[in-house]
C-alpha atoms as a PDB file:
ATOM      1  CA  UNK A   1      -5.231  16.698 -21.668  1.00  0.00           C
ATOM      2  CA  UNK A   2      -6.325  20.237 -21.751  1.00  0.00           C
ATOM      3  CA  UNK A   3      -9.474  19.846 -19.557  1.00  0.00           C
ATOM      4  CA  UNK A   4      -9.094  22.340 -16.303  1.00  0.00           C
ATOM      5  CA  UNK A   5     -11.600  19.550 -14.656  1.00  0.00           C
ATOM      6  CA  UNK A   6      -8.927  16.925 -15.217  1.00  0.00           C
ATOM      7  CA  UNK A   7      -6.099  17.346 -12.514  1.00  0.00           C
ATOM      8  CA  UNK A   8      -2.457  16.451 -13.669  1.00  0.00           C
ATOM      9  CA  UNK A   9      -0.814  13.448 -12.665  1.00  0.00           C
ATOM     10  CA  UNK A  10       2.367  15.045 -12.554  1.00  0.00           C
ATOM     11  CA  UNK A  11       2.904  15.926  -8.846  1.00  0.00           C
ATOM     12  CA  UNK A  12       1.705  12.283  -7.639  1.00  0.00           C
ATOM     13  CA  UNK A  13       4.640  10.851  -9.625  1.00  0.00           C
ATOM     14  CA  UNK A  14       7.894   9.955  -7.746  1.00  0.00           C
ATOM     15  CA  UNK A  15      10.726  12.189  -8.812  1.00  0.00           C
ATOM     16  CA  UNK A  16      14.091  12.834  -7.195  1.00  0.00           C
ATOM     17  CA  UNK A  17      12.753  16.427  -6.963  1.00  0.00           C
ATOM     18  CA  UNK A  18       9.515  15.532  -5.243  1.00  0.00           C
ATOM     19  CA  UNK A  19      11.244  13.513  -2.558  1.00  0.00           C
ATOM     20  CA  UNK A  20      13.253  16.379  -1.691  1.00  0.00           C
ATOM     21  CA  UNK A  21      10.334  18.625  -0.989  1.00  0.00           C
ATOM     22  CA  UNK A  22       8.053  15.924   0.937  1.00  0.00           C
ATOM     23  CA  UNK A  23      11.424  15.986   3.421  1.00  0.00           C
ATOM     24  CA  UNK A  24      11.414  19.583   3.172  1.00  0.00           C
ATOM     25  CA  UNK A  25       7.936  19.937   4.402  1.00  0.00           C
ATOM     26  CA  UNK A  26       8.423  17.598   7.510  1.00  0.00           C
ATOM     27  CA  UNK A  27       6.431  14.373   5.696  1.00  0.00           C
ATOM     28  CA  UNK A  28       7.358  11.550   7.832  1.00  0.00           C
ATOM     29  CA  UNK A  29       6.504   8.543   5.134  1.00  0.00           C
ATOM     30  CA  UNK A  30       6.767   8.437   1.439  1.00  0.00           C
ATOM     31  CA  UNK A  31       4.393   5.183  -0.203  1.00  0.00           C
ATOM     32  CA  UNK A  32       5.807   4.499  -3.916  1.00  0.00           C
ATOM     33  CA  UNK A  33       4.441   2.012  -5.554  1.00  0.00           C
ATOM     34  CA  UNK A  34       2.493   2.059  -9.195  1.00  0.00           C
ATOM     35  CA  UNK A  35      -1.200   3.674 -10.157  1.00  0.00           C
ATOM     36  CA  UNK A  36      -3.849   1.111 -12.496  1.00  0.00           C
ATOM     37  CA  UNK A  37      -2.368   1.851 -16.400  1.00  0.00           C
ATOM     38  CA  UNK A  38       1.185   3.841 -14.973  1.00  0.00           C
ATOM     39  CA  UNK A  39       2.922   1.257 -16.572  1.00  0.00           C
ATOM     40  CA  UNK A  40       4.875   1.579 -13.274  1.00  0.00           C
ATOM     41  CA  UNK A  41       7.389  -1.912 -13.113  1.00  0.00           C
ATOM     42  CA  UNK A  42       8.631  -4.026 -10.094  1.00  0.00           C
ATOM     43  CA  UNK A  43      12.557  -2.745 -11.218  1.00  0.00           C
ATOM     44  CA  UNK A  44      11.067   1.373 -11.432  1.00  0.00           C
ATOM     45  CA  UNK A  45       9.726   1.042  -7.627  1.00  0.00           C
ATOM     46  CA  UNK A  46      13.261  -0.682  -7.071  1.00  0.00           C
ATOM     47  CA  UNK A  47      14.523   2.106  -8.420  1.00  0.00           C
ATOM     48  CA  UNK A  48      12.913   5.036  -6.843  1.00  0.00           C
ATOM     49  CA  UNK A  49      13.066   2.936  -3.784  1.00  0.00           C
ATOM     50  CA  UNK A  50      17.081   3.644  -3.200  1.00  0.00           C
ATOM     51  CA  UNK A  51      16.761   6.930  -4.981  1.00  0.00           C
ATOM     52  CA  UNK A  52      14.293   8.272  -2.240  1.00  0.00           C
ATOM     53  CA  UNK A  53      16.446   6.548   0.762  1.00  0.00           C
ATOM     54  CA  UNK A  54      19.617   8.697  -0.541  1.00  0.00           C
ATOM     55  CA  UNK A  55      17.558  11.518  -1.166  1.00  0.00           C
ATOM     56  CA  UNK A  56      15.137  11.214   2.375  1.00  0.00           C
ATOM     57  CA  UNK A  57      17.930   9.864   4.487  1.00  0.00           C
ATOM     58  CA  UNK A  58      17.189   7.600   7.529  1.00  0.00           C
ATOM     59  CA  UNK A  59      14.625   9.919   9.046  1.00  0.00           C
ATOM     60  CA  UNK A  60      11.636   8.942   6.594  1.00  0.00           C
ATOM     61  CA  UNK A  61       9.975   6.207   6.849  1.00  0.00           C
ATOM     62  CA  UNK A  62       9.259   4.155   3.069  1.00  0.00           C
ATOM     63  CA  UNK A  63       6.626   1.827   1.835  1.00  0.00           C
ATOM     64  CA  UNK A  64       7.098   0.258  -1.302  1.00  0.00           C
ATOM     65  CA  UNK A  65       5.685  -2.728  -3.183  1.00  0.00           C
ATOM     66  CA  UNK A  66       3.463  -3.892  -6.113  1.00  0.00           C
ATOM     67  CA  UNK A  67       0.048  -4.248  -4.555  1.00  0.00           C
ATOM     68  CA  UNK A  68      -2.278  -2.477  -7.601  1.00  0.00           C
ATOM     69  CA  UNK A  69      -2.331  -2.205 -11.214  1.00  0.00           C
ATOM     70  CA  UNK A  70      -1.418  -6.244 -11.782  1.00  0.00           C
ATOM     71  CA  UNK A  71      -1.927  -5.777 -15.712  1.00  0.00           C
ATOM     72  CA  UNK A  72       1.720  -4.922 -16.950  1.00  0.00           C
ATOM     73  CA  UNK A  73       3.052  -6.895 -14.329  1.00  0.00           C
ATOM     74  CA  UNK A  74       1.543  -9.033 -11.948  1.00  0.00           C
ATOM     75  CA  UNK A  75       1.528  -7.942  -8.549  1.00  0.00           C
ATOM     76  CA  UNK A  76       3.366  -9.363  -5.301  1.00  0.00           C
ATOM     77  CA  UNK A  77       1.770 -12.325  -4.251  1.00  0.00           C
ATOM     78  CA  UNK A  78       0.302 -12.847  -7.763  1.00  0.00           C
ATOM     79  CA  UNK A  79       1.071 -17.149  -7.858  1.00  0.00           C
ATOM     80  CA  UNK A  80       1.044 -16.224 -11.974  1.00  0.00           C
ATOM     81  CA  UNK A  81       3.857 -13.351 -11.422  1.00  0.00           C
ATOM     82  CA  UNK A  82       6.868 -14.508 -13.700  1.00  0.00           C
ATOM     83  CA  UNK A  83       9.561 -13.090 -11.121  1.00  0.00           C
ATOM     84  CA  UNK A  84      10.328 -14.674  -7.558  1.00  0.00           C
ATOM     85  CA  UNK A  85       8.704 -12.362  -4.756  1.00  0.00           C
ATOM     86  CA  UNK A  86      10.800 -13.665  -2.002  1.00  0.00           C
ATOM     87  CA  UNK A  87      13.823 -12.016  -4.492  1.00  0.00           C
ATOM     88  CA  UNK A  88      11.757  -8.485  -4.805  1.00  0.00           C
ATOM     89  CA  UNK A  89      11.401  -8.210  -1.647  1.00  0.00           C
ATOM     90  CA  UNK A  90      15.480  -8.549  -0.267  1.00  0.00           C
ATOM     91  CA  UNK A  91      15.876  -6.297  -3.696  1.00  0.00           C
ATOM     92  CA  UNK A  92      13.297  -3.455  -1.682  1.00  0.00           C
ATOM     93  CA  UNK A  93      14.616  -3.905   1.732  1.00  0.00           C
ATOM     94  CA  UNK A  94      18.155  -3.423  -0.002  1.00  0.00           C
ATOM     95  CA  UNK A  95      17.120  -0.403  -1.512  1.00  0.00           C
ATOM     96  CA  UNK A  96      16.250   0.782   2.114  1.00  0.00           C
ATOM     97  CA  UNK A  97      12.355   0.156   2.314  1.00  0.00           C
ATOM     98  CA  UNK A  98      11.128  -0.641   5.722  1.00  0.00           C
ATOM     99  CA  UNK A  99       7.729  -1.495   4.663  1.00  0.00           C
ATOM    100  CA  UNK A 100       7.027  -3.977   2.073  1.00  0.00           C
ATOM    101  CA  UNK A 101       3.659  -3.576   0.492  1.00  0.00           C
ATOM    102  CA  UNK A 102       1.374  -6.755  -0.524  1.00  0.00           C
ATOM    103  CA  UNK A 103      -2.328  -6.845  -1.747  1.00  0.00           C
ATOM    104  CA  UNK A 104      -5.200  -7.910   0.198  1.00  0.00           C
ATOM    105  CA  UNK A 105      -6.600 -11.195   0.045  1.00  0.00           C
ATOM    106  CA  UNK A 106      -9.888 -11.295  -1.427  1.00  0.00           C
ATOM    107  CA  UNK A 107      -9.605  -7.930  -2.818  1.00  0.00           C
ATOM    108  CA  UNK A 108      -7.646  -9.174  -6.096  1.00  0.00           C
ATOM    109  CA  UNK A 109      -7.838 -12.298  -8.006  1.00  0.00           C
ATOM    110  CA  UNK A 110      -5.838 -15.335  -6.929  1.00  0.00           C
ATOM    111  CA  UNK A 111      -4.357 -13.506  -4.127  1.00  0.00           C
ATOM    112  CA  UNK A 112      -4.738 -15.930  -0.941  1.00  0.00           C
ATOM    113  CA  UNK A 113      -4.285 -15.688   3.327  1.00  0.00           C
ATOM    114  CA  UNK A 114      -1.902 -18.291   2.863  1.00  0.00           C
ATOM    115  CA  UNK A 115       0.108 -16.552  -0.347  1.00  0.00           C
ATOM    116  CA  UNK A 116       0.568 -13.045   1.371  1.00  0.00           C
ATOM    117  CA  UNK A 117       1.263 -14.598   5.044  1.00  0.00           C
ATOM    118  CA  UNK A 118       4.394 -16.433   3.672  1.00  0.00           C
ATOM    119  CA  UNK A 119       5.446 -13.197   2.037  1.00  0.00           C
ATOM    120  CA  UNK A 120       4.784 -11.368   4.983  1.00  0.00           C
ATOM    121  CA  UNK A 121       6.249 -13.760   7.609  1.00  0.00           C
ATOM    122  CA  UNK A 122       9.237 -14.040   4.936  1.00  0.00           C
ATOM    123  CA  UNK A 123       9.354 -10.082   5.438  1.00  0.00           C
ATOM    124  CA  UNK A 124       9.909 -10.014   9.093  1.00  0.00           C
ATOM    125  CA  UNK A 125      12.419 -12.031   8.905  1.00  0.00           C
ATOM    126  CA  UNK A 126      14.168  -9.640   7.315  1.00  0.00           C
ATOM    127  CA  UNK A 127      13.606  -7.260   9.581  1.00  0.00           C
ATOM    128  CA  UNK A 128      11.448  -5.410   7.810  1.00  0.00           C
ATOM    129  CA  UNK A 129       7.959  -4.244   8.594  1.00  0.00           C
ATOM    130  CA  UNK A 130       4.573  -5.208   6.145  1.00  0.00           C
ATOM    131  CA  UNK A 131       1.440  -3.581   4.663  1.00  0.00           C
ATOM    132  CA  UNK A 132      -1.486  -4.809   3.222  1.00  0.00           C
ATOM    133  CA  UNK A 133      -3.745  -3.194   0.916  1.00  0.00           C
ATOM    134  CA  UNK A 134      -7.602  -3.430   0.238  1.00  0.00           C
ATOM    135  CA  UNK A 135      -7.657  -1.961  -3.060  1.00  0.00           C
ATOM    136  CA  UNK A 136      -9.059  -2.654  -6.952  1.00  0.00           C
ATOM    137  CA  UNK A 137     -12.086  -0.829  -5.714  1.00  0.00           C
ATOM    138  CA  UNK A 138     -13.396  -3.535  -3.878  1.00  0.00           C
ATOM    139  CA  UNK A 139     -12.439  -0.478  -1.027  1.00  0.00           C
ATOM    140  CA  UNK A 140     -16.090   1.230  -2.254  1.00  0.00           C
ATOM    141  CA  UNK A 141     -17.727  -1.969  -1.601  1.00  0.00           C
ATOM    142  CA  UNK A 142     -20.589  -2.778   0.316  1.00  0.00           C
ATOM    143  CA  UNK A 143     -19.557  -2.652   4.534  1.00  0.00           C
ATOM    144  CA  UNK A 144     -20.104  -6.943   4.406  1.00  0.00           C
ATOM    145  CA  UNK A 145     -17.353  -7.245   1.979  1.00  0.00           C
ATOM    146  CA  UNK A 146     -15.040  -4.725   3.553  1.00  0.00           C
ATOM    147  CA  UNK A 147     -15.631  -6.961   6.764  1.00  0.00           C
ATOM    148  CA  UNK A 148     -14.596 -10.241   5.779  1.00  0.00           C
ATOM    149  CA  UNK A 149     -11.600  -8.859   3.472  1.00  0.00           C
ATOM    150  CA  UNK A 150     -10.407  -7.010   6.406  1.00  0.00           C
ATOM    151  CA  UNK A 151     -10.541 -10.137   8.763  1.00  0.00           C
ATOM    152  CA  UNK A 152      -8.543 -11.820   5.912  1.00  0.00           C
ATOM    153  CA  UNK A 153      -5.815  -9.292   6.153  1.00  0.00           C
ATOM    154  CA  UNK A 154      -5.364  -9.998   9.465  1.00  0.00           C
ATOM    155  CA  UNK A 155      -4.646 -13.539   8.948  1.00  0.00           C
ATOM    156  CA  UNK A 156      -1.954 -12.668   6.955  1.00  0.00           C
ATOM    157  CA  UNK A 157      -0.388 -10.833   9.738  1.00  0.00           C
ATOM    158  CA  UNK A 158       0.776  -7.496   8.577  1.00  0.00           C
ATOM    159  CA  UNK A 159       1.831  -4.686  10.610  1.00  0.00           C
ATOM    160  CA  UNK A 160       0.106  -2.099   8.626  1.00  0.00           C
ATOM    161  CA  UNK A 161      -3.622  -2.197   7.363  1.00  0.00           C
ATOM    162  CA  UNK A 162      -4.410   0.283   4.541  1.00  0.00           C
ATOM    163  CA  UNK A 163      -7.662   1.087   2.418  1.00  0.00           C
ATOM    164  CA  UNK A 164      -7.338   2.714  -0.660  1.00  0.00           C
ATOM    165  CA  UNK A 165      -9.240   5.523  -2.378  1.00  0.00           C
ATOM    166  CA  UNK A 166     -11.772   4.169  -4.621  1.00  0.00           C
ATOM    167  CA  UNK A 167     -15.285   5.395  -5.381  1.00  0.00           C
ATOM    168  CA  UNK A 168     -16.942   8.380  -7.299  1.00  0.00           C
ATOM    169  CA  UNK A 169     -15.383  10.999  -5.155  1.00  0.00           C
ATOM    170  CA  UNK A 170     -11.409   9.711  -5.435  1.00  0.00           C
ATOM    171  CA  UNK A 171     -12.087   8.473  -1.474  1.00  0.00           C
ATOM    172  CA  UNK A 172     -13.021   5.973   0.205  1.00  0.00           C
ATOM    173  CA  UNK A 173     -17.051   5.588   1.899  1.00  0.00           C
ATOM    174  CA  UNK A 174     -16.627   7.127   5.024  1.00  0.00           C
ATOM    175  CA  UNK A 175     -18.683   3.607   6.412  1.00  0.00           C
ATOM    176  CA  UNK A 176     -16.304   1.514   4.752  1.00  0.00           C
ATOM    177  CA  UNK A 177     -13.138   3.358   6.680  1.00  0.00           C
ATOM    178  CA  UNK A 178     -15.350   2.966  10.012  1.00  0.00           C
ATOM    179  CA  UNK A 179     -16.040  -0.603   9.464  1.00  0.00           C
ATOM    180  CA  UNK A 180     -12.650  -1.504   8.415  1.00  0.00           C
ATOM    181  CA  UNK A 181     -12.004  -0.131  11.996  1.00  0.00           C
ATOM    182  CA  UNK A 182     -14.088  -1.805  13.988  1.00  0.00           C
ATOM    183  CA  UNK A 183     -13.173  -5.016  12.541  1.00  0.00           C
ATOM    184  CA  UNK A 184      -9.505  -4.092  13.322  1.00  0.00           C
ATOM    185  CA  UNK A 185      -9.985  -3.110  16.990  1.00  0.00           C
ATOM    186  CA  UNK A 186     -13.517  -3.211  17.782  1.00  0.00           C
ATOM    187  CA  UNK A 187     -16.038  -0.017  18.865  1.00  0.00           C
ATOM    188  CA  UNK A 188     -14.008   0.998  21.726  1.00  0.00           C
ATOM    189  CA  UNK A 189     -10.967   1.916  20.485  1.00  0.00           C
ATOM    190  CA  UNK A 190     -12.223   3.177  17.163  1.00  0.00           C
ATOM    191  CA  UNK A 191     -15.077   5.490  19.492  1.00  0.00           C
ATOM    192  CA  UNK A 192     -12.127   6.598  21.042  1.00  0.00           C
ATOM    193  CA  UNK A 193      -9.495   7.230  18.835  1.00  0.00           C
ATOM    194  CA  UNK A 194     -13.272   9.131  16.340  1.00  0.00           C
ATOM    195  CA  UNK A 195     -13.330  11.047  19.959  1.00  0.00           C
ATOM    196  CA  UNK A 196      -9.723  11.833  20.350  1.00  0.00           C
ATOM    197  CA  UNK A 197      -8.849  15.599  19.272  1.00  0.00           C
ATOM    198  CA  UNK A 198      -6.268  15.719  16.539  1.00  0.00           C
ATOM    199  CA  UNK A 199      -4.921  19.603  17.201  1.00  0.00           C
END
């Protein structure tokens, strides 16, 4: 890939290297989980998992899961996954995750409220923390959709609600990120936290 236009993938990809210089420059959370066509496994974010704990140290905060991609390998939650994602999960939190990272319901295919709120409740019992992620593009979807997946994701109750960055511009619509709000917490604390100066 020669094209100038075409940025590399290279610096998004977990390395021991890269982990090193997100502590460096004060990050405070590292998300590793596996990009549509990586080829990224269950056992690699395992992996990189305990390699960025020993790396990071206790002072970073790690989210890790299988919540996109679901071609390779089916994603956590998937009911036609052929491993057991109660065992992935103790193999993360092992590995020193303290946020375990599921899809949202009605943003991917067979994924249900009543799949990911077993995984999730199964989660905190481990003492570990949850996200859920509207993703597979249905994130650039129309503000109705966005709605009713988000109030989904709260039935499952997570901890953490994330939107990913699909649409022509490699972001989310700005009215999609708004609306995902005020489904979350209503106008008045979305107004205020929109009104709330960030310097």
């Amino acid at each position: 890939m020669n094209d100038p236009r075409v940025s590399s993938v290279a610096p998004m990809m977990y390395t021991k290297e890269h982990a090193l210089k997100a502590k460096k420059m004060g990050v405070h959370f590292i998300i590793l989980g596996g990009n549509p066509g990586s080829g990224t496994s269950i056992k690699d974010v395992i992996r990189a998992s305990k390699e960025c704990r020993e790396v990071c140290g206790d002072d970073m905060l790690i989210f890790a899961g299988k919540w996109e991609d679901g071609i390779v390998e089916k994603v956590l939650g998937d009911p036609l996954a052929t491993y057991n994602a109660k065992e992935v999960i103790d193999e993360l939190i092992d590995a020193g995750v303290d946020i375990i990272d599921f899809p949202a319901p009605g943003s991917r295919h067979g994924i249900t409220v009543e799949i990911i709120r077993e995984l999730v409740e199964y989660t905190h019992r481990k003492g570990a923390l949850a996200m859920v992620f509207l993703d597979s593009n249905v994130e650039a979807a129309d503000v109705d959709t966005i709605r009713e997946v988000t109030l989904l994701m709260k039935q499952t109750g997570c901890d953490v609600h994330a939107i990913g960055d699909g649409g022509f511009g490699g972001g989310t619509w700005p009215e999609n990120i708004y609306q995902m709000s005020v489904t979350l917490k209503g106008k008045a604390y979305t107004w205020k936290k929109m009104a709330t100066p960030k310097r």
